[in-house]
Protein backbone atom coordinates (compact mmCIF):
# COMPACT_ATOMS: atom_id res chain seq x y z
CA UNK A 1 -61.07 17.61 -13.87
CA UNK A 2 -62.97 19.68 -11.78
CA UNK A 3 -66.34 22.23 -13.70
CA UNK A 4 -63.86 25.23 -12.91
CA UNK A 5 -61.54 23.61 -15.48
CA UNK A 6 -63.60 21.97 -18.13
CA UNK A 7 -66.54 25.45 -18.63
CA UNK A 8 -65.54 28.77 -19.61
CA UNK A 9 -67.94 31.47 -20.25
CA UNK A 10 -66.69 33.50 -23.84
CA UNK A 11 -68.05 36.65 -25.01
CA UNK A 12 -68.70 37.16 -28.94
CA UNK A 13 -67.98 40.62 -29.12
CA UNK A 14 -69.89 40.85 -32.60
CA UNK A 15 -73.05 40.01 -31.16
CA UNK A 16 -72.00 42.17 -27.89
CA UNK A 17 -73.59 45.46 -27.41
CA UNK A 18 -71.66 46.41 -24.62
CA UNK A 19 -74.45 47.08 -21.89
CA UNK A 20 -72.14 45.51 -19.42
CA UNK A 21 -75.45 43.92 -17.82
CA UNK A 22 -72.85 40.87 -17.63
CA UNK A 23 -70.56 42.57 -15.03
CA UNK A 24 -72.61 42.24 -12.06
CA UNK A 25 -74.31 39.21 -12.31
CA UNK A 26 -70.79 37.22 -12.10
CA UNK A 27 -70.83 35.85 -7.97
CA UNK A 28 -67.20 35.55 -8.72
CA UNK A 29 -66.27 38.98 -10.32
CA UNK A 30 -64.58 37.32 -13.66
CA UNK A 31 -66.01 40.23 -15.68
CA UNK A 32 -64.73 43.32 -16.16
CA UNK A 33 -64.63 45.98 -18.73
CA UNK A 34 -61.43 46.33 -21.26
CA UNK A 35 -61.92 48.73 -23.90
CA UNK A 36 -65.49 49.38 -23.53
CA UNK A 37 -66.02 45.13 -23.61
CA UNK A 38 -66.71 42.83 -21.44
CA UNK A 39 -63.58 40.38 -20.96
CA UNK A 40 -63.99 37.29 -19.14
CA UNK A 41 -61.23 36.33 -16.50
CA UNK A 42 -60.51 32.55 -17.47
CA UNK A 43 -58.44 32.11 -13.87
CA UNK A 44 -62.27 33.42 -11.95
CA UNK A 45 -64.70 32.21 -14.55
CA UNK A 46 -66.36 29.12 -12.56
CA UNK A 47 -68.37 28.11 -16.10
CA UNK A 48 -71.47 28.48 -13.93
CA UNK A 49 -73.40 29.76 -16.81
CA UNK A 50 -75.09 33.09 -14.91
CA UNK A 51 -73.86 35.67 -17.26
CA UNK A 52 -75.79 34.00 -19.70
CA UNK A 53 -78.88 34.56 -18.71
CA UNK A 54 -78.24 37.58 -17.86
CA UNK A 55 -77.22 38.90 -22.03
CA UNK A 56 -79.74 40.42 -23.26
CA UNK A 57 -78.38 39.85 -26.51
CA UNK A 58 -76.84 36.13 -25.89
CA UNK A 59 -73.85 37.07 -26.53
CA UNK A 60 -71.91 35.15 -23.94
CA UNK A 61 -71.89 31.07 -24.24
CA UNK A 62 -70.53 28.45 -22.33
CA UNK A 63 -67.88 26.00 -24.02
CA UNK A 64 -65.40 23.59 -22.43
CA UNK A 65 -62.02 25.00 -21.59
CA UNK A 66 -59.91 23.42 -24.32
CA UNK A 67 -62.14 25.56 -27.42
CA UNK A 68 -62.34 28.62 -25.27
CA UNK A 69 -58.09 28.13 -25.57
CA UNK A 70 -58.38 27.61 -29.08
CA UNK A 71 -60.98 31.15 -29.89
CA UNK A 72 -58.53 32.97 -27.92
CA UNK A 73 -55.38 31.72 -30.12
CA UNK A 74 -57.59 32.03 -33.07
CA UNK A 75 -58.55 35.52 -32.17
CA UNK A 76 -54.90 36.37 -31.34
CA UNK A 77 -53.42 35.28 -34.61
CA UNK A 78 -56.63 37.21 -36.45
CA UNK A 79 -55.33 40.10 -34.52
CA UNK A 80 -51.99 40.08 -35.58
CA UNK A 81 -52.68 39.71 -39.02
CA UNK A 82 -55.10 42.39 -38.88
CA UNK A 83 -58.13 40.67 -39.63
C-alpha cells in the first residue's frame, strides 16, 4: 500500500473557520472550496501533511485512509438524519 493510499488529510469543519489558507498550500490542488468549506479531494490528497501546518486553527488532521472512509459514512448518515 503505497502513503497515497494509507493518509488522508480531513477537515473538521467545527473547528474550521473557513479562511481557506488551506487551498493554496496543497502542491497537488486536493482543496477546493464547496459551500464556503474547504473539501478535501480523497482521489488528489497525497496525505503529505502540508495543509496542516498551514491551519491556523488545526483544523485539518491526517488519519489513515480506512477512518477517513468511515467520518465520511458517519457524516453522511448524520446528514441524512438531520443531525
Amino acid at each position: 500500500m503505497s502513503i497515497k493510499e494509507s493518509k488522508k488529510a480531513v477537515v473538521n469543519l467545527s473547528i474550521c473557520r473557513g479562511c481557506l489558507q488551506c487551498i493554496s498550500s496543497c502542491p497537488e490542488g486536493a482543496i477546493r472550496v464547496v459551500r464556503g468549506r474547504p473539501w478535501i479531494d480523497e482521489d488528489k490528497c497525497l496525505g503529505c501533511g502540508i495543509c496542516t501546518r498551514f491551519c491556523p486553527f488545526q483544523a485539518i488532521r491526517i488519519v489513515s485512509s480506512e477512518k477517513a472512509n468511515k467520518d465520511r459514512e458517519v457524516k453522511e448518515i448524520k446528514d441524512e438524519l438531520g443531525k
